[in-house]
Protein backbone atom coordinates (compact mmCIF):
# COMPACT_ATOMS: atom_id res chain seq x y z
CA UNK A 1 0.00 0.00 0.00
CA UNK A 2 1.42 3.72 -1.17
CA UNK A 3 2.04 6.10 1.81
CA UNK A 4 -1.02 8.31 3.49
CA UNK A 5 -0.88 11.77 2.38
CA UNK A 6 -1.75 14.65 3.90
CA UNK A 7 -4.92 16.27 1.96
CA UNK A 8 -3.96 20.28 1.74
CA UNK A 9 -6.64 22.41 0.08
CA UNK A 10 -5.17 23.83 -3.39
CA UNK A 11 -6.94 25.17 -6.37
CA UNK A 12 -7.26 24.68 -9.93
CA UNK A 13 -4.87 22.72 -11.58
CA UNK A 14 -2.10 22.60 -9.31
CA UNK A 15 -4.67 20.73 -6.78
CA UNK A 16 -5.27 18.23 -9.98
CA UNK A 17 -1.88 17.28 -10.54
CA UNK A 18 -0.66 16.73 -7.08
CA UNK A 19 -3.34 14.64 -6.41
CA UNK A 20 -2.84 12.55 -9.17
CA UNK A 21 0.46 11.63 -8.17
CA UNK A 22 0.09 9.38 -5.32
CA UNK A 23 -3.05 8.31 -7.55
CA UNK A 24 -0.29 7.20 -10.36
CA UNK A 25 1.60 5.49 -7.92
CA UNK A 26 -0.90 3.53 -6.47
CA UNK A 27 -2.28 2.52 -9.28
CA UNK A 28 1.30 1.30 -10.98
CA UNK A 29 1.58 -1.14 -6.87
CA UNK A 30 -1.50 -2.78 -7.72
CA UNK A 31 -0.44 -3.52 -11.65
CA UNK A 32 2.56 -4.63 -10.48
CA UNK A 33 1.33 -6.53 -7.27
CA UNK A 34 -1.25 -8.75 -9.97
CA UNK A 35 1.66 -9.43 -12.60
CA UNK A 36 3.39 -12.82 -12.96
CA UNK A 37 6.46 -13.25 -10.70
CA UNK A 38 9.52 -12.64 -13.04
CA UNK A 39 12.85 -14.29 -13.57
CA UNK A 40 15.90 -13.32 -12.67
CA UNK A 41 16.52 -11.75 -16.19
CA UNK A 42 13.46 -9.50 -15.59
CA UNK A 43 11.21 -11.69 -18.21
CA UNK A 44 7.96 -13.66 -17.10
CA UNK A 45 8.74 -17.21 -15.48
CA UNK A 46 7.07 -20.63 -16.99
CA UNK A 47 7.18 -23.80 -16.25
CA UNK A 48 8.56 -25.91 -19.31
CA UNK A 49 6.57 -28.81 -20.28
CA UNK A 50 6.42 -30.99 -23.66
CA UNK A 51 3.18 -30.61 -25.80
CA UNK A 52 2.25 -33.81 -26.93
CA UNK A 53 -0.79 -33.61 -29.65
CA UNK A 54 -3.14 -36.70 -30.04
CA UNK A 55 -3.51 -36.17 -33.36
CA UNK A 56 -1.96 -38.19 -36.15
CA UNK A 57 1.15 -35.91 -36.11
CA UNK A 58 4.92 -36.78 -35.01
CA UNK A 59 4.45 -36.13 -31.74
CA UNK A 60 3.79 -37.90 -29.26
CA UNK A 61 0.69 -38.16 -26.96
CA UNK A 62 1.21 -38.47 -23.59
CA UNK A 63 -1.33 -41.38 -21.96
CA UNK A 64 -3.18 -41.09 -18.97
CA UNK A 65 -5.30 -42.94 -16.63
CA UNK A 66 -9.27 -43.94 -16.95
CA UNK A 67 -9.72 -41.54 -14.77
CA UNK A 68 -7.27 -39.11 -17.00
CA UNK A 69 -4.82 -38.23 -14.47
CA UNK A 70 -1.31 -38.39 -16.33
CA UNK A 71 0.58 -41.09 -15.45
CA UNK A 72 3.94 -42.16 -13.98
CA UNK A 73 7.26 -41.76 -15.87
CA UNK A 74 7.31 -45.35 -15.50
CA UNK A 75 4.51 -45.64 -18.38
CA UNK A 76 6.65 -43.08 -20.82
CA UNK A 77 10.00 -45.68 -20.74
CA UNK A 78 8.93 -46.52 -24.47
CA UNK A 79 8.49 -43.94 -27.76
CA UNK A 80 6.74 -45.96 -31.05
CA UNK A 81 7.28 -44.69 -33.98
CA UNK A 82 4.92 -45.19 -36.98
CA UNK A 83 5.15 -44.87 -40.87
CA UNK A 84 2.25 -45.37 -43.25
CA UNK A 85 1.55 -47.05 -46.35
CA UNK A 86 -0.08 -43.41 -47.98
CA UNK A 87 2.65 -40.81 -46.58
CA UNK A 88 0.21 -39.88 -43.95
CA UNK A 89 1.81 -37.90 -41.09
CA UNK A 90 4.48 -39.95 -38.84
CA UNK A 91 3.04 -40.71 -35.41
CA UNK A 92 4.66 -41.04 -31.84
CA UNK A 93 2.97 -42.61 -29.15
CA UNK A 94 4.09 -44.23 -25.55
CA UNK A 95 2.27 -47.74 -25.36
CA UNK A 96 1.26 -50.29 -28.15
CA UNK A 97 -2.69 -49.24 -26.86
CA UNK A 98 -2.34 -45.93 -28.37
CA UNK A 99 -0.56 -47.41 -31.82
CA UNK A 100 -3.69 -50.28 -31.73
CA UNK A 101 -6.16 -47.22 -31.34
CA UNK A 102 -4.84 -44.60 -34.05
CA UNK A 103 -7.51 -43.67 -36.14
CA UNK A 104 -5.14 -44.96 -39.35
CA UNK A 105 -4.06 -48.16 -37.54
CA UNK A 106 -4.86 -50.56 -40.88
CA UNK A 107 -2.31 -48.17 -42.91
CA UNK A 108 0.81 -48.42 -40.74
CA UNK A 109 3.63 -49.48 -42.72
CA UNK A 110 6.32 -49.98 -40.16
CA UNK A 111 6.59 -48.99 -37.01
CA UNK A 112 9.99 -48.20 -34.61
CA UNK A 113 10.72 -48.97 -30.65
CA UNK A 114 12.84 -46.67 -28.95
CA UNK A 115 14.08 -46.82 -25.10
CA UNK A 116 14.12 -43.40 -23.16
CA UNK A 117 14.27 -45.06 -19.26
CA UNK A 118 17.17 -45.28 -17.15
CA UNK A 119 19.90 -46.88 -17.63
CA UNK A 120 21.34 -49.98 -16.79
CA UNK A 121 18.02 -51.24 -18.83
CA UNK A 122 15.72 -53.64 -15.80
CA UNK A 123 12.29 -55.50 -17.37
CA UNK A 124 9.47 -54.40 -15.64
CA UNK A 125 6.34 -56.33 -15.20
CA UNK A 126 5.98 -58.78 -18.96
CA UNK A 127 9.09 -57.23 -19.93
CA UNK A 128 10.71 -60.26 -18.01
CA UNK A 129 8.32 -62.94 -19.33
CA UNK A 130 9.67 -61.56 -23.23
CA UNK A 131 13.05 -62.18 -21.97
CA UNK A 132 12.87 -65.84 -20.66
CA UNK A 133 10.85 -66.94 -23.58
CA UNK A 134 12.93 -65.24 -26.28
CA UNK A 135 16.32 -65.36 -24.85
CA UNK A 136 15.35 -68.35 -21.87
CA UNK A 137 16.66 -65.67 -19.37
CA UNK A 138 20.28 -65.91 -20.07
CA UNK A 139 20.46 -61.82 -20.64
CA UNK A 140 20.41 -58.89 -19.01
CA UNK A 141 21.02 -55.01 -20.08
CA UNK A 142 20.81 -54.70 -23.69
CA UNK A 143 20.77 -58.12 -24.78
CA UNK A 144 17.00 -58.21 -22.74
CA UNK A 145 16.27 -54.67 -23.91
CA UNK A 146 16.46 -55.47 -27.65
CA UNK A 147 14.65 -58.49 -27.28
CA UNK A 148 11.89 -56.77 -25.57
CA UNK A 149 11.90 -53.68 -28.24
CA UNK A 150 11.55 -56.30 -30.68
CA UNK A 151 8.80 -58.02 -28.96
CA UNK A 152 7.29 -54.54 -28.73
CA UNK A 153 7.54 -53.85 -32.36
CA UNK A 154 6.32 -57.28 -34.12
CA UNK A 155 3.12 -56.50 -31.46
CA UNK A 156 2.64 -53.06 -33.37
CA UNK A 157 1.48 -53.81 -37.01
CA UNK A 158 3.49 -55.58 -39.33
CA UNK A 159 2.21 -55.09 -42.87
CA UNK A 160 4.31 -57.56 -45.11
CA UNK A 161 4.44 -60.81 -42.81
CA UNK A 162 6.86 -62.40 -45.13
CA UNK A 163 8.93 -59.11 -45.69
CA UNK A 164 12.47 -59.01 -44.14
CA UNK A 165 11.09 -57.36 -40.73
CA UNK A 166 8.01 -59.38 -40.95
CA UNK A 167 7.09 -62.05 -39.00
CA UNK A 168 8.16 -64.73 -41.07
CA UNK A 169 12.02 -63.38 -40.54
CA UNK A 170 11.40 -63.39 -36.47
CA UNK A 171 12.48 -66.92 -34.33
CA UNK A 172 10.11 -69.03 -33.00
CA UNK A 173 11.05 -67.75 -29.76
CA UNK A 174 10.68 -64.34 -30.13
CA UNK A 175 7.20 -64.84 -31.90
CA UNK A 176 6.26 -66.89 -28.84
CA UNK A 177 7.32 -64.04 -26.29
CA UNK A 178 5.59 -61.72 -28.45
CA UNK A 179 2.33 -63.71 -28.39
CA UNK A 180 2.34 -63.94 -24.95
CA UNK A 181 3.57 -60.38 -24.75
CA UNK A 182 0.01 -59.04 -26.80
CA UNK A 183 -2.64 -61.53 -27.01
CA UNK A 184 -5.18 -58.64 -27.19
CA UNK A 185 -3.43 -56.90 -30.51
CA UNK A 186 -5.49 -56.48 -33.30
CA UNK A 187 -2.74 -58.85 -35.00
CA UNK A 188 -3.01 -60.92 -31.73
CA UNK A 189 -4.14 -64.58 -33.43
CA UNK A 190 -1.64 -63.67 -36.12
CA UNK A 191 1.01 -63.57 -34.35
CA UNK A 192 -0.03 -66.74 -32.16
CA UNK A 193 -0.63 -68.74 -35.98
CA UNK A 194 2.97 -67.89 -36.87
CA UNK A 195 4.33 -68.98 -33.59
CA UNK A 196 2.84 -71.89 -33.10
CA UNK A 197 3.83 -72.79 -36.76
CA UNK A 198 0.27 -72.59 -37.94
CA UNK A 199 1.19 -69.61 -40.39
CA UNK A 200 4.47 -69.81 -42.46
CA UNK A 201 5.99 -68.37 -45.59
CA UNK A 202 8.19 -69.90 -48.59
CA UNK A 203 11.10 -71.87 -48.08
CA UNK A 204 11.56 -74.97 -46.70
CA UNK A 205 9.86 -76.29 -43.71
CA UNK A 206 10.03 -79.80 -41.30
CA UNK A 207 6.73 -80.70 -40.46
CA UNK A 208 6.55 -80.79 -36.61
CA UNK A 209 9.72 -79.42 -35.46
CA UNK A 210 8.93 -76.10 -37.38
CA UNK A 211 5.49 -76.28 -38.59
CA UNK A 212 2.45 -78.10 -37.46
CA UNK A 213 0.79 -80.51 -38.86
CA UNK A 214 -2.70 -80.66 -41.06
CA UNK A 215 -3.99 -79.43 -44.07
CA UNK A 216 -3.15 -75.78 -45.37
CA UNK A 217 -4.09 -72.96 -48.34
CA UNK A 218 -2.00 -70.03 -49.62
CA UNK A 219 -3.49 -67.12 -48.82
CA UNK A 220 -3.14 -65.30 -51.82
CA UNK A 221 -0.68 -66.85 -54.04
CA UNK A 222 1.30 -65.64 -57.33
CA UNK A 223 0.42 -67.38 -60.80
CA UNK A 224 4.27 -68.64 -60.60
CA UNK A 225 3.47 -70.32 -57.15
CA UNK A 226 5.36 -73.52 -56.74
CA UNK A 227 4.88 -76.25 -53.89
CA UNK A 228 6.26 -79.78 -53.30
CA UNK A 229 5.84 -82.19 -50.48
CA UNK A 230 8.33 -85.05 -49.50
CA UNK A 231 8.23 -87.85 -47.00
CA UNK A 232 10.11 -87.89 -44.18
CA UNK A 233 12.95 -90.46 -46.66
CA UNK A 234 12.87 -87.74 -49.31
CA UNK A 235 10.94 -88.87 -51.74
CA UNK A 236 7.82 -86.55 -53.29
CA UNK A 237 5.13 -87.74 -52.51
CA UNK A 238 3.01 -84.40 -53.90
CA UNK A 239 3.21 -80.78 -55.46
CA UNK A 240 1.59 -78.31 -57.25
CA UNK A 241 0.91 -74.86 -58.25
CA UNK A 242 -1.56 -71.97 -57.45
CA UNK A 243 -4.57 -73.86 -58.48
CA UNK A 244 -3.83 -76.65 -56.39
CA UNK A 245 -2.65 -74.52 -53.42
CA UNK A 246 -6.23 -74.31 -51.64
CA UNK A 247 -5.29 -77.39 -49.85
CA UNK A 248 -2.34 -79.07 -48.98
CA UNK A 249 -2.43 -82.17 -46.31
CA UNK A 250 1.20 -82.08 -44.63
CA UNK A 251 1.94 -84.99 -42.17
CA UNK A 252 4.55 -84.75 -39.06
CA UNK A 253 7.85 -86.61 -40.59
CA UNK A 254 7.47 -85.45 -43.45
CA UNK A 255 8.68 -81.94 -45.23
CA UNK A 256 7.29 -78.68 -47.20
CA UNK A 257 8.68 -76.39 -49.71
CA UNK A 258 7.23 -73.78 -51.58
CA UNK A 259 7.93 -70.38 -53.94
CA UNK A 260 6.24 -67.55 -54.84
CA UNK A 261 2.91 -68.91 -52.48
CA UNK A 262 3.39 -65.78 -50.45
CA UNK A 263 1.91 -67.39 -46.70
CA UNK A 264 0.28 -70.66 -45.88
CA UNK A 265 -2.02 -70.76 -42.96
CA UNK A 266 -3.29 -73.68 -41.47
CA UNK A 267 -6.99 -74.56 -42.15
């Protein structure tokens, strides 16, 4: 609060601007009284936070709670990373619920796992289960940490199974740990077909040990699709092309082959 002053009877304008002097200076306290504090430096102080935008833009959108309270910095240990088929926008998000729920989920192309916890890298929670089924437990640090952001990723959306970071190029390990590590992802049964050997690619295949048993189809195979099954001694015992590709009976002992059939599944 400004001073009291003394009121002394004047006239005219002297009286005026006298008065409005301790008037002027009251009124500049109160301004400054209601202003942000300042910094050091004299300009207004903020406190700096990311902006993460939910829409389908680069960055990243920062999950919360049912009850939408943010959560821990526990839950923000992971940044995914997703291209799309069309050249939409890149999108970052913090948990594979947020990739599953993007508006153009069905037109990622790829997506990316990166690590922004603390280091030495510790699994948390399923992060352990991925690392004793994909690695039987015998890693730790970044050994477990790939394995889990690779876990993470083939749970994302994989759009060429057969392509060189599809599923067909993962181990039967690591598809199991990432089965276990997603059953509810859109590509959840997927991902359970190719590692329980229900869902393959070409190449060359021993039924039981790598692929189960029963009668398959090609899902959509190329007019130069190839196939050829051979007992367990080597000889062929059948084969065929696209038009005979809608089923194929494959016995445990015995071997598959097949080229340009794009992916079996198991019927």
């Amino acid at each position: 609060m400004p001073p009291a002053t003394r009121a002394v009877p004047l006239r005219g304008a002297s009286r005026g601007l006298i008065l409005a002097v301790p008037l002027l200076a009251a009124t500049s306290l109160v301004l400054g009284g209601c202003s942000t504090g300042s910094a050091p430096d004299g300009s207004a102080s903020t406190t700096a936070s990311a902006s993460h935008s939910p829409s389908s833009s680069s960055s990243a959108t920062r999950p919360s709670s049912a009850r939408g309270t943010t959560l821990a910095a526990e839950d923000l240990r992971f940044l995914i990373t997703c291209s799309h088929v069309d050249n939409a926008p890149d999108i970052s998000r913090y948990s594979l619920e947020e990739v599953w729920a993007s508006t153009n989920y069905v037109r990622i192309k790829e997506c990316t796992v990166a690590y922004q916890g603390s280091r030495p890298y510790e699994p948390q929670g399923d992060e352990t289960a991925v690392v004793d089924t994909a690695l039987h437990g015998q890693a730790t640090g970044d050994a477990a940490l790939d394995a889990v952001l690779e876990a993470m990723r083939l749970c994302t959306r994989i759009s060429d199974e057969t392509g060189p970071e599809g599923f067909a190029a993962a181990s039967r390990d690591m598809l199991r740990a990432a089965a276990a590590f997603c059953p509810d992802a859109p590509q959840g049964k997927i991902i359970q077909a190719w590692a329980s050997g229900e869902r393959f690619g070409d190449g060359s295949h021993a039924v039981g040990p790598e692929i189960a048993a029963g009668d398959y189809a090609a899902v959509n195979p190329a007019e130069s699709c190839r196939w050829a099954v051979a007992s367990g001694a080597g000889a062929q015992v059948a084969s065929g092309g696209a038009a005979e590709a809608s089923t194929v009976t494959l016995n445990r002992g015995s071997s598959f082959s097949s080229d340009n059939c794009g992916i079996w599944r198991k019927m």
